[in-house]
C-alpha atoms as a PDB file:
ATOM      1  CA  UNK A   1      82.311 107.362 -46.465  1.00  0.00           C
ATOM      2  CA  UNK A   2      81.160 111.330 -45.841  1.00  0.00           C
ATOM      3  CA  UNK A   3      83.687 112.603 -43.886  1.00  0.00           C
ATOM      4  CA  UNK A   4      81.831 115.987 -42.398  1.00  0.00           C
ATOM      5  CA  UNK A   5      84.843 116.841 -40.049  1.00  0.00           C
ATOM      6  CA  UNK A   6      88.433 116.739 -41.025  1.00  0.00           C
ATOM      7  CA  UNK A   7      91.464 117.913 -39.941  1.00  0.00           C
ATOM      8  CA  UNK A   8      94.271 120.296 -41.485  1.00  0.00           C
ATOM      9  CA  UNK A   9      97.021 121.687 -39.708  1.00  0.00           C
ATOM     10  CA  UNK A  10      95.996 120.242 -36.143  1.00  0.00           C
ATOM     11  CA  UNK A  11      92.479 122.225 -36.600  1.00  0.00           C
ATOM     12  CA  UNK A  12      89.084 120.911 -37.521  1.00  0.00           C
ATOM     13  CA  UNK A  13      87.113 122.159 -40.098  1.00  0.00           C
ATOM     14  CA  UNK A  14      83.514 121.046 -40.864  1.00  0.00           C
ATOM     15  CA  UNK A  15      82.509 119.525 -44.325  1.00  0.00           C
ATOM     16  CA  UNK A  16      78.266 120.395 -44.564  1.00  0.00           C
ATOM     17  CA  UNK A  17      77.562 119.913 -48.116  1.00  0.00           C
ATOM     18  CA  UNK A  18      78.908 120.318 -51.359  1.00  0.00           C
ATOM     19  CA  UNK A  19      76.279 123.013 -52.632  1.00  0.00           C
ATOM     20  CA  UNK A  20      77.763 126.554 -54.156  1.00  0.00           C
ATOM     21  CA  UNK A  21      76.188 129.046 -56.203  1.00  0.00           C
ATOM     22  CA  UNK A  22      79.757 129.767 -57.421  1.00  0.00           C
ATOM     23  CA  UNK A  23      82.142 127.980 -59.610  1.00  0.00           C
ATOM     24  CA  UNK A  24      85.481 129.763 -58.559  1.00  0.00           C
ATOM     25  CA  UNK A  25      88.020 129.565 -61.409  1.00  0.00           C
ATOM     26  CA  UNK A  26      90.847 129.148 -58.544  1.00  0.00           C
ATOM     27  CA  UNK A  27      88.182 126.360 -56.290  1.00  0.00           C
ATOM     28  CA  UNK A  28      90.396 122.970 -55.041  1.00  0.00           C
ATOM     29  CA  UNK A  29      87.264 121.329 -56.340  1.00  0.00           C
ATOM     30  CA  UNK A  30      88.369 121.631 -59.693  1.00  0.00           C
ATOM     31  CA  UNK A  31      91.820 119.745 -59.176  1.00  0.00           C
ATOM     32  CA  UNK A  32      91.085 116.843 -56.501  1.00  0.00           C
ATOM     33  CA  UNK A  33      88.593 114.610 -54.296  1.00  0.00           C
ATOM     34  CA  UNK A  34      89.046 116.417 -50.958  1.00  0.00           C
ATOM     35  CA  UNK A  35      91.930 118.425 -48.757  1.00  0.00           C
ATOM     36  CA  UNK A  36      95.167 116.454 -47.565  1.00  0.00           C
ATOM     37  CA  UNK A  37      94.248 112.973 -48.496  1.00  0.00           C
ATOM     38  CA  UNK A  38      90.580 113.335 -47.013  1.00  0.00           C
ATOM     39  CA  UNK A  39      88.093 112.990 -49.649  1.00  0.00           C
ATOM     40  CA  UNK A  40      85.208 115.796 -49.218  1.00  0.00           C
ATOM     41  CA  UNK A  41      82.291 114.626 -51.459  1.00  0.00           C
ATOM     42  CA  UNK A  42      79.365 113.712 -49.601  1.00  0.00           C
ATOM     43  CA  UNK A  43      76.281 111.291 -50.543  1.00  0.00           C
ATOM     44  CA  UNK A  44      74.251 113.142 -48.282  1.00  0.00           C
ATOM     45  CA  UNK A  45      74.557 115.959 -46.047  1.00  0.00           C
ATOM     46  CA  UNK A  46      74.832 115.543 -42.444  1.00  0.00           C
ATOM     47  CA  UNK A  47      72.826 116.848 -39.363  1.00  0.00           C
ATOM     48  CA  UNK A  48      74.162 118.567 -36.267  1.00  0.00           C
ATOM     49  CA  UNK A  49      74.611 115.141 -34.529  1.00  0.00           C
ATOM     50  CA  UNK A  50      76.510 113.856 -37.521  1.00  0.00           C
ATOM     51  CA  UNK A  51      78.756 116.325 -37.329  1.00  0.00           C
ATOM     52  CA  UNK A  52      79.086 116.450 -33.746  1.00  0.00           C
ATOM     53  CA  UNK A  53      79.754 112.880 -33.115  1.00  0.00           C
ATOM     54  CA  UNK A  54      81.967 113.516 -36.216  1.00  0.00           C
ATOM     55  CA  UNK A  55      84.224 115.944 -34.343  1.00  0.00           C
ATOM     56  CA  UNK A  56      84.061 113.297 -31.187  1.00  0.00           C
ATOM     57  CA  UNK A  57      85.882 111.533 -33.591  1.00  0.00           C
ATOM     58  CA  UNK A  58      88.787 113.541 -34.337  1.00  0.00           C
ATOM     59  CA  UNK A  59      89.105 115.604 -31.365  1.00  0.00           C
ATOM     60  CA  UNK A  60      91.856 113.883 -29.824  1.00  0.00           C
ATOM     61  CA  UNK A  61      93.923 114.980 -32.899  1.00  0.00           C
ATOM     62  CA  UNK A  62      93.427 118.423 -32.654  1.00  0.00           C
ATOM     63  CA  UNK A  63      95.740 121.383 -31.362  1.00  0.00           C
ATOM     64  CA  UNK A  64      93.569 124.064 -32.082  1.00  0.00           C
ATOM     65  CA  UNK A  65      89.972 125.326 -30.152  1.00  0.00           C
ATOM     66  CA  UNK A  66      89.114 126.699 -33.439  1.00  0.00           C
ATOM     67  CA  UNK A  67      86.556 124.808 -35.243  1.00  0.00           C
ATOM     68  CA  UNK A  68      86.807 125.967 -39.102  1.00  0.00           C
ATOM     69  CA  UNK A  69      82.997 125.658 -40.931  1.00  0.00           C
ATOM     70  CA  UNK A  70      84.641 125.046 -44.561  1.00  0.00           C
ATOM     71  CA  UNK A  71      84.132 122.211 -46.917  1.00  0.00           C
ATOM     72  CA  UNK A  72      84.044 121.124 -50.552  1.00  0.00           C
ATOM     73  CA  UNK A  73      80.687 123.898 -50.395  1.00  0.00           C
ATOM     74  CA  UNK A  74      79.187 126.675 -49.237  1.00  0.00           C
ATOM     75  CA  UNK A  75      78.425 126.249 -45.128  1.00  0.00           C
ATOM     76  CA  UNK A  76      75.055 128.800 -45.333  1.00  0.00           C
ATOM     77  CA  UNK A  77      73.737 126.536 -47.713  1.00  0.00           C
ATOM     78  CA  UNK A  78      73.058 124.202 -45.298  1.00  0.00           C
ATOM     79  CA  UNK A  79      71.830 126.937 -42.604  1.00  0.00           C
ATOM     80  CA  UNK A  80      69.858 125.231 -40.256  1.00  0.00           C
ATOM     81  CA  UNK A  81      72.838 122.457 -39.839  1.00  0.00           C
ATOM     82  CA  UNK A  82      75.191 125.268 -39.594  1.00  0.00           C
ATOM     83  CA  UNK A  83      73.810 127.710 -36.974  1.00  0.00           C
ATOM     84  CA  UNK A  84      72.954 124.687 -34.683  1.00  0.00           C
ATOM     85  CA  UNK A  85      76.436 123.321 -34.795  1.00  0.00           C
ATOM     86  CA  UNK A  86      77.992 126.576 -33.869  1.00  0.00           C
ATOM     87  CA  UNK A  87      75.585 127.128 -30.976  1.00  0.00           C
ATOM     88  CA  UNK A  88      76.665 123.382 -29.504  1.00  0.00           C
ATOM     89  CA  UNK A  89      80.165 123.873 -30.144  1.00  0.00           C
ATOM     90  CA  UNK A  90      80.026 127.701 -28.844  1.00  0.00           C
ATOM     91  CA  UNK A  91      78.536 126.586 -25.942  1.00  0.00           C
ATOM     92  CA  UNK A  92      81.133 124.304 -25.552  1.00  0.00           C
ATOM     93  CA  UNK A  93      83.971 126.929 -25.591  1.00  0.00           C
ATOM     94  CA  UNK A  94      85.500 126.571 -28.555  1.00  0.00           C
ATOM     95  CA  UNK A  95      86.223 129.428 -31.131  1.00  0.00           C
ATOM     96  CA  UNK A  96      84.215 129.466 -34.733  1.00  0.00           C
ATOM     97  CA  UNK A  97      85.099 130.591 -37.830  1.00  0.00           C
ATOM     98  CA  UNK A  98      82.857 130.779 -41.069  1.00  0.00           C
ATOM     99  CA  UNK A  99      84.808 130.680 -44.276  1.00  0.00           C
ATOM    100  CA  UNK A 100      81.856 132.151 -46.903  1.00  0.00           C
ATOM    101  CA  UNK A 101      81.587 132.842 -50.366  1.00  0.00           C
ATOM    102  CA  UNK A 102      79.094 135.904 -48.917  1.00  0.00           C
ATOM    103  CA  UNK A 103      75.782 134.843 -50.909  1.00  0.00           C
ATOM    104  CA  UNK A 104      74.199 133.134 -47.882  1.00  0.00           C
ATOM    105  CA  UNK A 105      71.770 135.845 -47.694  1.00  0.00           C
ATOM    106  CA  UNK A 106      70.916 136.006 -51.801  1.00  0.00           C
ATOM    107  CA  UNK A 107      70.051 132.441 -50.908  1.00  0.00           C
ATOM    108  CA  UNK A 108      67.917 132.529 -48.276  1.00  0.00           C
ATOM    109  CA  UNK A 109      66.333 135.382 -49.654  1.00  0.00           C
ATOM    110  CA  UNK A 110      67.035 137.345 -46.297  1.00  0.00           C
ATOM    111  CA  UNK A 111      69.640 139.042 -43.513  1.00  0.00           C
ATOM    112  CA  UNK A 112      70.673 135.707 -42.435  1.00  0.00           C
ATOM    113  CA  UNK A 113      73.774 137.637 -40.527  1.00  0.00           C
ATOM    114  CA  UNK A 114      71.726 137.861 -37.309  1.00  0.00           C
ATOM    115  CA  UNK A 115      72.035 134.165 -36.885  1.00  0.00           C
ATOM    116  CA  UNK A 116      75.700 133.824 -37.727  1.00  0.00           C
ATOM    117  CA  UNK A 117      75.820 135.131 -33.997  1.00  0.00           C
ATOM    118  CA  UNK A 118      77.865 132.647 -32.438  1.00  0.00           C
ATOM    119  CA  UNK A 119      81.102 132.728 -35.100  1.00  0.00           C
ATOM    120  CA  UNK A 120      83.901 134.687 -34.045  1.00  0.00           C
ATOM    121  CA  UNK A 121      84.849 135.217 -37.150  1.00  0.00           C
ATOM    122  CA  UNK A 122      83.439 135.042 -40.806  1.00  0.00           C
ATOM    123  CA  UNK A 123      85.146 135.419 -43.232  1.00  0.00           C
ATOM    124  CA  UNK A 124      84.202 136.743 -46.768  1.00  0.00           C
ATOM    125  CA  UNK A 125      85.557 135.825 -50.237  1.00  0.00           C
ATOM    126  CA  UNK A 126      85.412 139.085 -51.873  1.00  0.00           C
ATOM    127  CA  UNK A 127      87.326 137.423 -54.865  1.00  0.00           C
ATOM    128  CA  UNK A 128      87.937 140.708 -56.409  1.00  0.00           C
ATOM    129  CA  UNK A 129      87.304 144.856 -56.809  1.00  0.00           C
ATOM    130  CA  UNK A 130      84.263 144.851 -58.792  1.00  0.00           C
ATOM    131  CA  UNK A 131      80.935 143.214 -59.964  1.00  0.00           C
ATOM    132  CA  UNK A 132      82.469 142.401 -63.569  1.00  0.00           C
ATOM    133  CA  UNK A 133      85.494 140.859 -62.366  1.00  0.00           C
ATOM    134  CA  UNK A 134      84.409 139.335 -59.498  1.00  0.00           C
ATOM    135  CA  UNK A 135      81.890 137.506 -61.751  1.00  0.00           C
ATOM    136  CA  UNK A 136      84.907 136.735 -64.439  1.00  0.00           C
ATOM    137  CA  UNK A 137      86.042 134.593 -61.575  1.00  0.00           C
ATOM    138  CA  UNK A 138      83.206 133.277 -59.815  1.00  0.00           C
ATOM    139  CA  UNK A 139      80.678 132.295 -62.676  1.00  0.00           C
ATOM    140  CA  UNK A 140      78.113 132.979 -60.003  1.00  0.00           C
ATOM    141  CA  UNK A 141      74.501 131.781 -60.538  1.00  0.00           C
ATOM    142  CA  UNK A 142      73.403 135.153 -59.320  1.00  0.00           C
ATOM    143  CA  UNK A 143      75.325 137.295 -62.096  1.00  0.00           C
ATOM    144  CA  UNK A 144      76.877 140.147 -61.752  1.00  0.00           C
ATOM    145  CA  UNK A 145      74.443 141.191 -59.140  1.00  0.00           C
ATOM    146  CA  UNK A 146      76.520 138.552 -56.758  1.00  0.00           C
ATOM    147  CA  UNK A 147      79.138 141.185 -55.777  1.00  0.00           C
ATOM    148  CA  UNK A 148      76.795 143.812 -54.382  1.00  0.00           C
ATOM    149  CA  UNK A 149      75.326 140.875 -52.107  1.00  0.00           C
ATOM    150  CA  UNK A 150      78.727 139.979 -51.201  1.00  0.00           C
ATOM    151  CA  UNK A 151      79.640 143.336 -50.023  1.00  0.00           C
ATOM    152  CA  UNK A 152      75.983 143.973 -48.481  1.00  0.00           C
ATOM    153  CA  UNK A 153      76.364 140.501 -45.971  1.00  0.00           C
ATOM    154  CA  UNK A 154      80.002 141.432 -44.959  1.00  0.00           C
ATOM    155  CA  UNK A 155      78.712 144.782 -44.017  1.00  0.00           C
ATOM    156  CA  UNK A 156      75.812 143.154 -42.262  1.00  0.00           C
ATOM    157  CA  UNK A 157      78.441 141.363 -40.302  1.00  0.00           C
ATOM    158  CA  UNK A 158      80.344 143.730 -39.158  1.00  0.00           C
ATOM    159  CA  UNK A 159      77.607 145.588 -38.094  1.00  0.00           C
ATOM    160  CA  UNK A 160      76.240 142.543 -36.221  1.00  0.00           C
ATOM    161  CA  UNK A 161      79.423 142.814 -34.307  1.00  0.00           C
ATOM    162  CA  UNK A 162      81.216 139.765 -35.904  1.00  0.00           C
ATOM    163  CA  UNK A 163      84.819 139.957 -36.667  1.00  0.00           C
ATOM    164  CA  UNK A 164      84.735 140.015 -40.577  1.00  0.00           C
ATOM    165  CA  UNK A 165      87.214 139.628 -42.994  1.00  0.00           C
ATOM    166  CA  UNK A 166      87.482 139.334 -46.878  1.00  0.00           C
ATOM    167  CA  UNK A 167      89.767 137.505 -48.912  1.00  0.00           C
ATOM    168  CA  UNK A 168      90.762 137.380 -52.457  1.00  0.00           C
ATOM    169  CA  UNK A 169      93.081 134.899 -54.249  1.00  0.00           C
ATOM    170  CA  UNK A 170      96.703 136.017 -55.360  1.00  0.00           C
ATOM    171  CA  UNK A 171      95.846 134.858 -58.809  1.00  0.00           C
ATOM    172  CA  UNK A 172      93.591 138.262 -59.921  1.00  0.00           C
ATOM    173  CA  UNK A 173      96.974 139.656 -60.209  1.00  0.00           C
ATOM    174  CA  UNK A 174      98.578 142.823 -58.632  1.00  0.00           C
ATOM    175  CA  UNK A 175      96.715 145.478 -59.547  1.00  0.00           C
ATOM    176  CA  UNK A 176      92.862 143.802 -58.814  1.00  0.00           C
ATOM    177  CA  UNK A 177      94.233 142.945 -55.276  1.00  0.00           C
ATOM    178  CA  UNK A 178      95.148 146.430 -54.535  1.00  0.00           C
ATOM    179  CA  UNK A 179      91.695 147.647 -56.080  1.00  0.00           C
ATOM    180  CA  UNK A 180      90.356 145.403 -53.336  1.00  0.00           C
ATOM    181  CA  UNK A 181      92.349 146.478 -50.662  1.00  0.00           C
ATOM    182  CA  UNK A 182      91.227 149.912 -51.130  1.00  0.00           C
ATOM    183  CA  UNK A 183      87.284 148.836 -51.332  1.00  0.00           C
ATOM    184  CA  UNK A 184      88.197 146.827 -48.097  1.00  0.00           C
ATOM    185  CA  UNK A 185      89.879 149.642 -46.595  1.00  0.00           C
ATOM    186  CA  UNK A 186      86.395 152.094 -47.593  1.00  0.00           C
ATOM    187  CA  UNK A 187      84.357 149.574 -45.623  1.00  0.00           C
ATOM    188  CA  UNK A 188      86.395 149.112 -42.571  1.00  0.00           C
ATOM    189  CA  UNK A 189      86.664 145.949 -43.109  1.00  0.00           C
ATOM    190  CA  UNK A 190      90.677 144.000 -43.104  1.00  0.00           C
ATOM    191  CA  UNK A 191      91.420 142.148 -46.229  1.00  0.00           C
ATOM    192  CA  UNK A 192      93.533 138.995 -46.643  1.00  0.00           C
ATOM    193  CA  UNK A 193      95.389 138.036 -49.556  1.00  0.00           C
ATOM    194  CA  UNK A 194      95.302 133.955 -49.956  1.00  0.00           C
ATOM    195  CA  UNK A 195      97.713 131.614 -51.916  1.00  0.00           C
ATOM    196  CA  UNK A 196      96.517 129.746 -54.622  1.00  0.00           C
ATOM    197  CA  UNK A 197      96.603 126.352 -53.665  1.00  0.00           C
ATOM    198  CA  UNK A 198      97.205 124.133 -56.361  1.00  0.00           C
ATOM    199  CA  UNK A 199      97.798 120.741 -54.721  1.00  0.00           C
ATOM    200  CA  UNK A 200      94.678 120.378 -52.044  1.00  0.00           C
ATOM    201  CA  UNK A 201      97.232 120.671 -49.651  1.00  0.00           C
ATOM    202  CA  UNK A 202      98.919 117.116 -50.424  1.00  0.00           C
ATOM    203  CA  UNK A 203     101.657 116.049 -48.305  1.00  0.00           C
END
């Protein structure tokens, strides 16, 4: 069974393939199936009506009107599905949020930040302070050249006038995360420090 909407913590997050450029040393995919008992490997990836009848689905579940676009992969690289769920559900009131590794653009081989117009949010794994490190943890397909792209699409965003964020994972230790907080802080742009999760959030 694809499951292409699930639900964590009373909020719904959308599952849209399992395609990364990345292979993050601290990714859930590399301990389990899927998040909280809900496996997240697909057979094939969905379109915007499979996802939308998907969320039919679960909506009576939810306690949230923030829809989450993060799966067992990277949402942009399924682009077309992506910025044609967000317009239906943004039409629909609810609030979006795009949890990215940042490489969309490398990708596509353009700006895609002008269509990422109807998230409220997006937010950026800047994974750590430099393009050495960051690629120490990432493995990306793109090299070391990853991290500028990274930094040049959340600065796209913001300038789009999305709420962006980056992230970084507590394991890079004390020092990288403060290295990262001060690149944040240079860019104007809020950084949040995530737990490693271990478990896939198993209850």
């Amino acid at each position: 069974m694809n499951n292409y909407v699930y639900v964590l913590d009373g909020k719904a997050y959308v599952n849209l393939t399992n395609k990364c450029h990345n292979a993050c040393a601290f990714c859930i995919r590399n301990t389990g199936d899927g998040v909280a008992g809900t496996p997240l490997w697909l057979d094939s990836e969905p379109t915007a009506d499979d996802v939308t009848n998907a969320f039919e689905e679960v909506k009576s579940l939810l306690k949230s009107d923030e829809i989450v676009f993060c799966g067992y992969g990277e949402p942009t690289e399924a682009l077309g599905v992506l910025t044609e769920c967000a317009k239906r559900f943004k039409a629909a009131g609810y609030k979006l949020r795009l949890n990215t590794n940042g490489l969309g653009s490398l990708v596509a081989g353009r700006d895609i930040t002008g269509e990422l117009k109807n998230f409220d949010t997006v937010s950026v794994s800047l994974n750590n302070c430099d393009a050495e490190k960051y690629y120490a943890v990432t493995q990306s397909a793109f090299g070391t050249a990853a991290f500028d792209g990274v930094v040049e699409f959340a600065k796209s965003c913001k300038a789009a006038g999305i709420n962006t964020v980056f992230t970084v994972v507590d394991t890079i230790g004390r020092a990288d995360i403060e290295a990262s907080e001060n690149l944040a802080a240079s860019l104007g742009i809020p950084l949040r420090v995530r737990t490693y999760i271990a478990d896939n959030y198993k209850r």
